[in-house]
C-alpha atoms as a PDB file:
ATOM      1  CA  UNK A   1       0.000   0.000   0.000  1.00  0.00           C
ATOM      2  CA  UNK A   2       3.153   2.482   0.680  1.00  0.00           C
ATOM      3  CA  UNK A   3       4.631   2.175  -2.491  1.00  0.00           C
ATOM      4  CA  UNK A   4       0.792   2.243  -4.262  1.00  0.00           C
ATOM      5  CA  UNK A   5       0.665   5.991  -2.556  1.00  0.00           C
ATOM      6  CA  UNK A   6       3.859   6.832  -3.325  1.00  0.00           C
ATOM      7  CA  UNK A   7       3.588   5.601  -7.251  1.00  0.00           C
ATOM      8  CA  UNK A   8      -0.036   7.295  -7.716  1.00  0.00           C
ATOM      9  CA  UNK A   9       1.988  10.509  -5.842  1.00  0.00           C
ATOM     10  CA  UNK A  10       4.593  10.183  -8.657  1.00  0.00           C
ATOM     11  CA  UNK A  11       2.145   9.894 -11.589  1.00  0.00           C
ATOM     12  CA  UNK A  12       0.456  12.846 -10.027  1.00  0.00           C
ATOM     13  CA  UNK A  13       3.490  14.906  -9.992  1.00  0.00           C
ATOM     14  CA  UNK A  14       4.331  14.186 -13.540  1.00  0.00           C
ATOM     15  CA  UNK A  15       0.950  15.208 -14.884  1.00  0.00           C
ATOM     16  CA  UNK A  16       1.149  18.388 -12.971  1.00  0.00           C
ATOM     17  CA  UNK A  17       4.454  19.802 -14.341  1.00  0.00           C
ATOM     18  CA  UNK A  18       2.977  18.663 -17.630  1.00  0.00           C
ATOM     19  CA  UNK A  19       0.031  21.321 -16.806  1.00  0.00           C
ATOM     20  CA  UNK A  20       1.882  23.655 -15.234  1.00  0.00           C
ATOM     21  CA  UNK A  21       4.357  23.852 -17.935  1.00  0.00           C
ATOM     22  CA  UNK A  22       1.138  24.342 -20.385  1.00  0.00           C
ATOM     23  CA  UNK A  23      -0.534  26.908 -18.510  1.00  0.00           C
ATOM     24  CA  UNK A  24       2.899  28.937 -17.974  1.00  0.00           C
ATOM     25  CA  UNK A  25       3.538  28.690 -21.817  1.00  0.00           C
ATOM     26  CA  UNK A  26      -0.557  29.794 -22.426  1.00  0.00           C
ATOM     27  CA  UNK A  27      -0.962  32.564 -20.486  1.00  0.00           C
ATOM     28  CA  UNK A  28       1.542  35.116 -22.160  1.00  0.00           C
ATOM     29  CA  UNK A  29       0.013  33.819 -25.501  1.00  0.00           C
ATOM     30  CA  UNK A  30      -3.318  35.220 -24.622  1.00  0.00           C
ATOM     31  CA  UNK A  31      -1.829  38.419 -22.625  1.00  0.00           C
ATOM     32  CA  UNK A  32      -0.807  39.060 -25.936  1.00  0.00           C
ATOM     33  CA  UNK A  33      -3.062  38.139 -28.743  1.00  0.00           C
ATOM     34  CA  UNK A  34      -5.168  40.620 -25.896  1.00  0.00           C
ATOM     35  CA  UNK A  35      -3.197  43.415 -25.603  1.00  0.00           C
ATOM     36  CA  UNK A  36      -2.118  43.442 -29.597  1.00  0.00           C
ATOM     37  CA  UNK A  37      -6.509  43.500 -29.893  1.00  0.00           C
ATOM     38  CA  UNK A  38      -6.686  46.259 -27.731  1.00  0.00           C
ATOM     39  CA  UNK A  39      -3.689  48.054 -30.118  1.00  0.00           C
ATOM     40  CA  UNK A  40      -5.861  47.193 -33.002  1.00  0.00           C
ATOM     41  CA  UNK A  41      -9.248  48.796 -31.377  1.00  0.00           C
ATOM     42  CA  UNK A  42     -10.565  44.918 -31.529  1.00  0.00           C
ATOM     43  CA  UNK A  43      -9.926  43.851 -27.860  1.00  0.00           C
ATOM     44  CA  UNK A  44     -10.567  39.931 -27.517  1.00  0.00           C
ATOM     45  CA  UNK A  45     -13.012  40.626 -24.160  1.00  0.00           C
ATOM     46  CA  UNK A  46     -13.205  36.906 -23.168  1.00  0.00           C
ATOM     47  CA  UNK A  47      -9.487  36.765 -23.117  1.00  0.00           C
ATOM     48  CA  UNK A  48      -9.229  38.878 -20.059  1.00  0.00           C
ATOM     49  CA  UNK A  49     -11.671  36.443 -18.120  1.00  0.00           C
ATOM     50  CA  UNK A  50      -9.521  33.316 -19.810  1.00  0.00           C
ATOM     51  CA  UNK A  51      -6.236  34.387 -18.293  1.00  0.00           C
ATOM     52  CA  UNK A  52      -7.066  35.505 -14.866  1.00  0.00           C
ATOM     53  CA  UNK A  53      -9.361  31.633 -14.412  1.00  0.00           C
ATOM     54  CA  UNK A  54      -6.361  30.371 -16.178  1.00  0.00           C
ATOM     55  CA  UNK A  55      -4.118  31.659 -13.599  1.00  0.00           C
ATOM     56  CA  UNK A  56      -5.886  30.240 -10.460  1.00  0.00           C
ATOM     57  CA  UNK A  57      -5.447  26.697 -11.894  1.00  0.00           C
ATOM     58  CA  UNK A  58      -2.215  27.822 -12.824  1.00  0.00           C
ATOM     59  CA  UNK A  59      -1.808  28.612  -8.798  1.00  0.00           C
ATOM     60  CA  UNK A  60      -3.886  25.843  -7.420  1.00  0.00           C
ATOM     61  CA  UNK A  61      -1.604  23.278  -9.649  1.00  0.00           C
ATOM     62  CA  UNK A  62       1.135  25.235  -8.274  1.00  0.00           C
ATOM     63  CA  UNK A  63       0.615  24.633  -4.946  1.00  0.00           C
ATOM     64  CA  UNK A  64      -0.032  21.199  -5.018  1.00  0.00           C
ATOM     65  CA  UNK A  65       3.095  20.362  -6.480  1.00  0.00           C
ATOM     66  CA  UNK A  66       5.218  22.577  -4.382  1.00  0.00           C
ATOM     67  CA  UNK A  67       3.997  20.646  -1.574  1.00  0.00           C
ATOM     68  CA  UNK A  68       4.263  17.444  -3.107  1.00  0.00           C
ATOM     69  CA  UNK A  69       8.708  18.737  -3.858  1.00  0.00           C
ATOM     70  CA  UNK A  70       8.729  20.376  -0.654  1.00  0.00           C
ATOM     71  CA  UNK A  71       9.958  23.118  -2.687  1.00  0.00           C
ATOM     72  CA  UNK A  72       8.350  25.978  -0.601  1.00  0.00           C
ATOM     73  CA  UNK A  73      10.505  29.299   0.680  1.00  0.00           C
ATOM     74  CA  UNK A  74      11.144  28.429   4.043  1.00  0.00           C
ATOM     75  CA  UNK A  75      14.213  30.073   6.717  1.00  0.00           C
ATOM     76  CA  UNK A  76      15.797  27.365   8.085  1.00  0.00           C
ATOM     77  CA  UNK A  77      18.317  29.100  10.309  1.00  0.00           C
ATOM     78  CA  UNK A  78      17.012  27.398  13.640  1.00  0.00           C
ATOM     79  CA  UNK A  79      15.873  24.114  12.331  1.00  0.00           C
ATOM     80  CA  UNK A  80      19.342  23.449  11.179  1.00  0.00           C
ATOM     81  CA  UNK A  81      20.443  23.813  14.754  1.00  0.00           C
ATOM     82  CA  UNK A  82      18.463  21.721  15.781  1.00  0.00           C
ATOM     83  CA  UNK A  83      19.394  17.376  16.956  1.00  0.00           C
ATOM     84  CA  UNK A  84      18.548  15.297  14.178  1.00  0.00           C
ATOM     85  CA  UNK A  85      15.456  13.703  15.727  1.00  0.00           C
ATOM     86  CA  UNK A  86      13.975  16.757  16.197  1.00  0.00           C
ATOM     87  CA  UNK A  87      14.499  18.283  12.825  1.00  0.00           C
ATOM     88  CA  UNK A  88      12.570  14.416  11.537  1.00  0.00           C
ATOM     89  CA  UNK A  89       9.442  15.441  14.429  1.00  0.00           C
ATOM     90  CA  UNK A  90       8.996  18.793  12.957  1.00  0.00           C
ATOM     91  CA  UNK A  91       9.553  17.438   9.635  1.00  0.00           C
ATOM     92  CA  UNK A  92       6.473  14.596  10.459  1.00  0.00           C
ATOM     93  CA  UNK A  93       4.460  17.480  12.255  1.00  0.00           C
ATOM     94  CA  UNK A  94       4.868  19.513   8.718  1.00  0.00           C
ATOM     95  CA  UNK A  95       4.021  16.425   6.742  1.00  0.00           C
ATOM     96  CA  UNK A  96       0.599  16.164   8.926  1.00  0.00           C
ATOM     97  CA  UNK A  97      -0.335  19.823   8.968  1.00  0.00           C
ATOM     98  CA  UNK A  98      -0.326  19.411   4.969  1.00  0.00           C
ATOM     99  CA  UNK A  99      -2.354  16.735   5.018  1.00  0.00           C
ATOM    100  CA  UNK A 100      -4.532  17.957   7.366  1.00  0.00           C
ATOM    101  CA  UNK A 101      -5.189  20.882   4.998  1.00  0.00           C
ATOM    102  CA  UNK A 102      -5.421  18.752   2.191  1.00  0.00           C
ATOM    103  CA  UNK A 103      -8.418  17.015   3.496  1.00  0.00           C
ATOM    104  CA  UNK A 104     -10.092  19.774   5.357  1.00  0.00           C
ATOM    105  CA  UNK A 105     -10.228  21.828   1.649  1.00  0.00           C
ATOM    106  CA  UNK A 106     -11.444  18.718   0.435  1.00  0.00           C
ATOM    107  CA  UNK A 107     -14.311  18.203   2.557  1.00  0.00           C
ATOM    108  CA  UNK A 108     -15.040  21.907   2.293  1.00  0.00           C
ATOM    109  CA  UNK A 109     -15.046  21.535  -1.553  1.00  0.00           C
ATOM    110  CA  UNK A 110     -17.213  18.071  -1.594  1.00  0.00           C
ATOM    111  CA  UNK A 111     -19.705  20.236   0.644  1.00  0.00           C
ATOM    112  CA  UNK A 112     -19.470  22.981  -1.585  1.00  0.00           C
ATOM    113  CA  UNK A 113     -20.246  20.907  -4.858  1.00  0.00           C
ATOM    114  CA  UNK A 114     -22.183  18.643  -3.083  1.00  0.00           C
ATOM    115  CA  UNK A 115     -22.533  16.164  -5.513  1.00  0.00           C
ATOM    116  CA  UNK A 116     -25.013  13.998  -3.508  1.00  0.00           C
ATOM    117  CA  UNK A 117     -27.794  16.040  -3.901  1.00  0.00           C
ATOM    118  CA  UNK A 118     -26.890  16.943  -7.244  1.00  0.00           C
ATOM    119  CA  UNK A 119     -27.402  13.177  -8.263  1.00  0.00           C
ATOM    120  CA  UNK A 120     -30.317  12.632  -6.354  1.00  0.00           C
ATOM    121  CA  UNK A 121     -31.957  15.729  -7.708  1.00  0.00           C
ATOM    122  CA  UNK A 122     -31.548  14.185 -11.592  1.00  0.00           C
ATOM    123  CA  UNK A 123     -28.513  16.790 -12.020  1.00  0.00           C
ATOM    124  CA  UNK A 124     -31.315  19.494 -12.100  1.00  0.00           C
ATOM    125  CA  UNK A 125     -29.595  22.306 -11.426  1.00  0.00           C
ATOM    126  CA  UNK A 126     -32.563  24.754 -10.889  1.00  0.00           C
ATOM    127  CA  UNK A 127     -33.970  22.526  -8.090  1.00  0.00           C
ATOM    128  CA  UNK A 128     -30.422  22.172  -6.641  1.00  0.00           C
ATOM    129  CA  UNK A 129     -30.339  26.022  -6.285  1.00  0.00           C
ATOM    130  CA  UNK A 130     -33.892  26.269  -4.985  1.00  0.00           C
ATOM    131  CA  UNK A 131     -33.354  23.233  -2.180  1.00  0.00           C
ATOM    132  CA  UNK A 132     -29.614  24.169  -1.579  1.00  0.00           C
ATOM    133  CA  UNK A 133     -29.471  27.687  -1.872  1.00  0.00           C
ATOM    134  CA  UNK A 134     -26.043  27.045  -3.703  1.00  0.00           C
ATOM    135  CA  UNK A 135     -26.276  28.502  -6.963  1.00  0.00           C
ATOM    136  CA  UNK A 136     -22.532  27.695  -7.760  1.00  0.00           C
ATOM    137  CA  UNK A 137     -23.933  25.283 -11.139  1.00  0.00           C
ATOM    138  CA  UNK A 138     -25.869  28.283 -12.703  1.00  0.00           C
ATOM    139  CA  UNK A 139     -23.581  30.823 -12.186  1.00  0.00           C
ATOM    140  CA  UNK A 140     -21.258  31.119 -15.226  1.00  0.00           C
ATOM    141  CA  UNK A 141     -18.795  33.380 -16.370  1.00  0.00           C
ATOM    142  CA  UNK A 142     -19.431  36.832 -17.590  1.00  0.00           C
ATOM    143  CA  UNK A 143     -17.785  37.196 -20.967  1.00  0.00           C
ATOM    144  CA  UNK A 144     -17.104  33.435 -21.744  1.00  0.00           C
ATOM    145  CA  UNK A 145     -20.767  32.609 -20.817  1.00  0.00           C
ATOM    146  CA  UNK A 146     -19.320  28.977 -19.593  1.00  0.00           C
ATOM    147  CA  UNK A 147     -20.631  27.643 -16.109  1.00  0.00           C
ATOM    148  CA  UNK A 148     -18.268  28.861 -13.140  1.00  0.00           C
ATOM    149  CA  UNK A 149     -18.219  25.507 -11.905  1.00  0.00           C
ATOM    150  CA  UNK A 150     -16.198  24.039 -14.333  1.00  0.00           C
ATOM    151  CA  UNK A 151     -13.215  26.509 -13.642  1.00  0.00           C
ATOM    152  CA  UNK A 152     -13.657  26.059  -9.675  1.00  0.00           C
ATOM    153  CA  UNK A 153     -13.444  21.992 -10.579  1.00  0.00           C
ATOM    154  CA  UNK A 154      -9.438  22.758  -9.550  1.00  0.00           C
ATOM    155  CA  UNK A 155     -10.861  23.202  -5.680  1.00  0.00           C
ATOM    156  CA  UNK A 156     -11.788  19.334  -5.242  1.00  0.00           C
ATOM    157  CA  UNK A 157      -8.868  18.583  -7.681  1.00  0.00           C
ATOM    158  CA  UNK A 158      -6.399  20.138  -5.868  1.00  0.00           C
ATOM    159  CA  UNK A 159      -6.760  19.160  -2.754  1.00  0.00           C
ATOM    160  CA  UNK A 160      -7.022  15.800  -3.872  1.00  0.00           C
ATOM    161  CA  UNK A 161      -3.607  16.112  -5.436  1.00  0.00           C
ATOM    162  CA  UNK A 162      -2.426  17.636  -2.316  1.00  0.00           C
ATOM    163  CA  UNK A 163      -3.648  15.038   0.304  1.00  0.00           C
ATOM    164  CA  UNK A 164      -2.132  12.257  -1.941  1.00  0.00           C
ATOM    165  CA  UNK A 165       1.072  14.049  -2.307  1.00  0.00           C
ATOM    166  CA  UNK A 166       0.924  14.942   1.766  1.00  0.00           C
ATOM    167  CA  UNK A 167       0.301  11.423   2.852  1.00  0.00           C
ATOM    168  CA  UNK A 168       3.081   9.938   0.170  1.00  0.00           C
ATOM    169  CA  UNK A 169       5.676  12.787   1.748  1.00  0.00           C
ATOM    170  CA  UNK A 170       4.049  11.707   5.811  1.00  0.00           C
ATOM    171  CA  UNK A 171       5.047   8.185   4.817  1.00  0.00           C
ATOM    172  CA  UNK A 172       8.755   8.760   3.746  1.00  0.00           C
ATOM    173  CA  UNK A 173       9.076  10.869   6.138  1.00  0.00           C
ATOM    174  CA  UNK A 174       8.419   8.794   8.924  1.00  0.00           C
ATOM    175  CA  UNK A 175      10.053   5.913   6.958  1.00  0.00           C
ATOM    176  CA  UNK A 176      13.412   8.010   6.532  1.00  0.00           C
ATOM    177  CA  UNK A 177      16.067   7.509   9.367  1.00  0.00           C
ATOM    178  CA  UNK A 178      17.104  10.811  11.168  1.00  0.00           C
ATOM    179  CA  UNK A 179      20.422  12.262   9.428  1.00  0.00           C
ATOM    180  CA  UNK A 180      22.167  14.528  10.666  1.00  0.00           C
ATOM    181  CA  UNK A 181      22.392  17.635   8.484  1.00  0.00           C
ATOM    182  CA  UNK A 182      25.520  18.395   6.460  1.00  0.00           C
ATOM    183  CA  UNK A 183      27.009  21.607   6.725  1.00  0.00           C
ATOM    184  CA  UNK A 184      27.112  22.026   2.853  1.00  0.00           C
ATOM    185  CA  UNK A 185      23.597  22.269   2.395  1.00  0.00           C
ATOM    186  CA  UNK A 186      21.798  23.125   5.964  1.00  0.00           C
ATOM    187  CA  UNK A 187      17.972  23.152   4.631  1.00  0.00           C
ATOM    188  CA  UNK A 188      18.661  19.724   2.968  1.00  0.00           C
ATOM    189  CA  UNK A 189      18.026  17.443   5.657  1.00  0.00           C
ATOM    190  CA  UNK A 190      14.620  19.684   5.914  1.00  0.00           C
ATOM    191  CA  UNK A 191      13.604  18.964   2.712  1.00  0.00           C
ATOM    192  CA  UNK A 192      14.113  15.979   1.844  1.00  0.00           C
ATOM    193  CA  UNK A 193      16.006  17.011  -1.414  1.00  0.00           C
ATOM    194  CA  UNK A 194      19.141  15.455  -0.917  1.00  0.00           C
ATOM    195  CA  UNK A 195      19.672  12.187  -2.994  1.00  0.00           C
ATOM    196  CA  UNK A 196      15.840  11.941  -3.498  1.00  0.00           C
ATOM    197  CA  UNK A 197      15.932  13.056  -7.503  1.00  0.00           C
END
């Protein structure tokens, strides 16, 4: 089952820098094909609206996979001063906080979308609104006209993504003997980057 998480972590991961790697290379496209528009006195209107929903997928992706590398600023001036089996309890208290997170925002989201009632109400979306008072699957997006839900769909993804990548980091973690650091690179024991890629 450990190496199950840790594989589905990893296939995660890849698919991520694949979108993130998209999304980075998309964005300045349509900043531009925008902005020369505008120059031409034909702005592209939906464009606007494109990039800025593109960008909080962008940042949502983002942040799962930062905490999936561990990649994240952090000062480590006092951690690295710290005994070895400390640094690996903070390290497991870190891992936990993140998956903690992970799961809260996914409960939050699954109450959100609550896709129970959805499917019990035939996917009627009027009715949904009316018993629910959560009009999140009618709303849609001002210039692009396409429901809102489908760009908040990176919520639920997301912290998906995150609580696998959490638990897979918890587990080596805790699996990991405590090193101590070497002077070279202080953060590195932290991390976890040394000798893992």
């Amino acid at each position: 089952m450990l190496k199950i998480v840790a594989s589905v972590s990893d296939g995660i991961e890849r698919v991520e820098r694949l979108l993130v790697r998209v999304i980075v290379l998309a964005l300045p496209i349509m900043i531009l094909a925008n902005a020369t528009g505008r120059a031409l006195r034909s702005p592209i209107y939906w464009m606007d609206e494109l990039a800025i929903l593109t960008m909080v997928w962008l940042a949502m992706i983002a942040m799962s996979l930062t905490l999936k590398t561990r990649d994240a600023v952090a000062v480590t001036m006092l951690l690295d001063m710290l005994p070895p089996a400390v640094m690996k309890a903070l390290r497991l208290a870190v891992d936990s906080l993140v998956l903690s997170f992970g799961l809260v925002l996914l409960v939050l989201a699954w109450h959100w979308f609550d896709p129970l009632t959805l499917m019990r109400l035939g996917f009627d979306t009027r009715e949904f609104s009316g018993e629910t008072f959560n009009f999140m699957y009618q709303d849609t997006t001002a210039t692009l006209g396409i429901p809102k839900f489908w760009f908040w769909l990176v919520v639920p993804i997301s912290a998906l993504c995150t609580s696998i990548h959490a638990l897979s980091n918890l587990i080596d973690t805790f699996k990991r003997p405590a090193l101590p650091v070497d002077n070279k690179t202080p953060a590195a024991a932290m991390t976890g980057s040394v000798g893992v890629r």
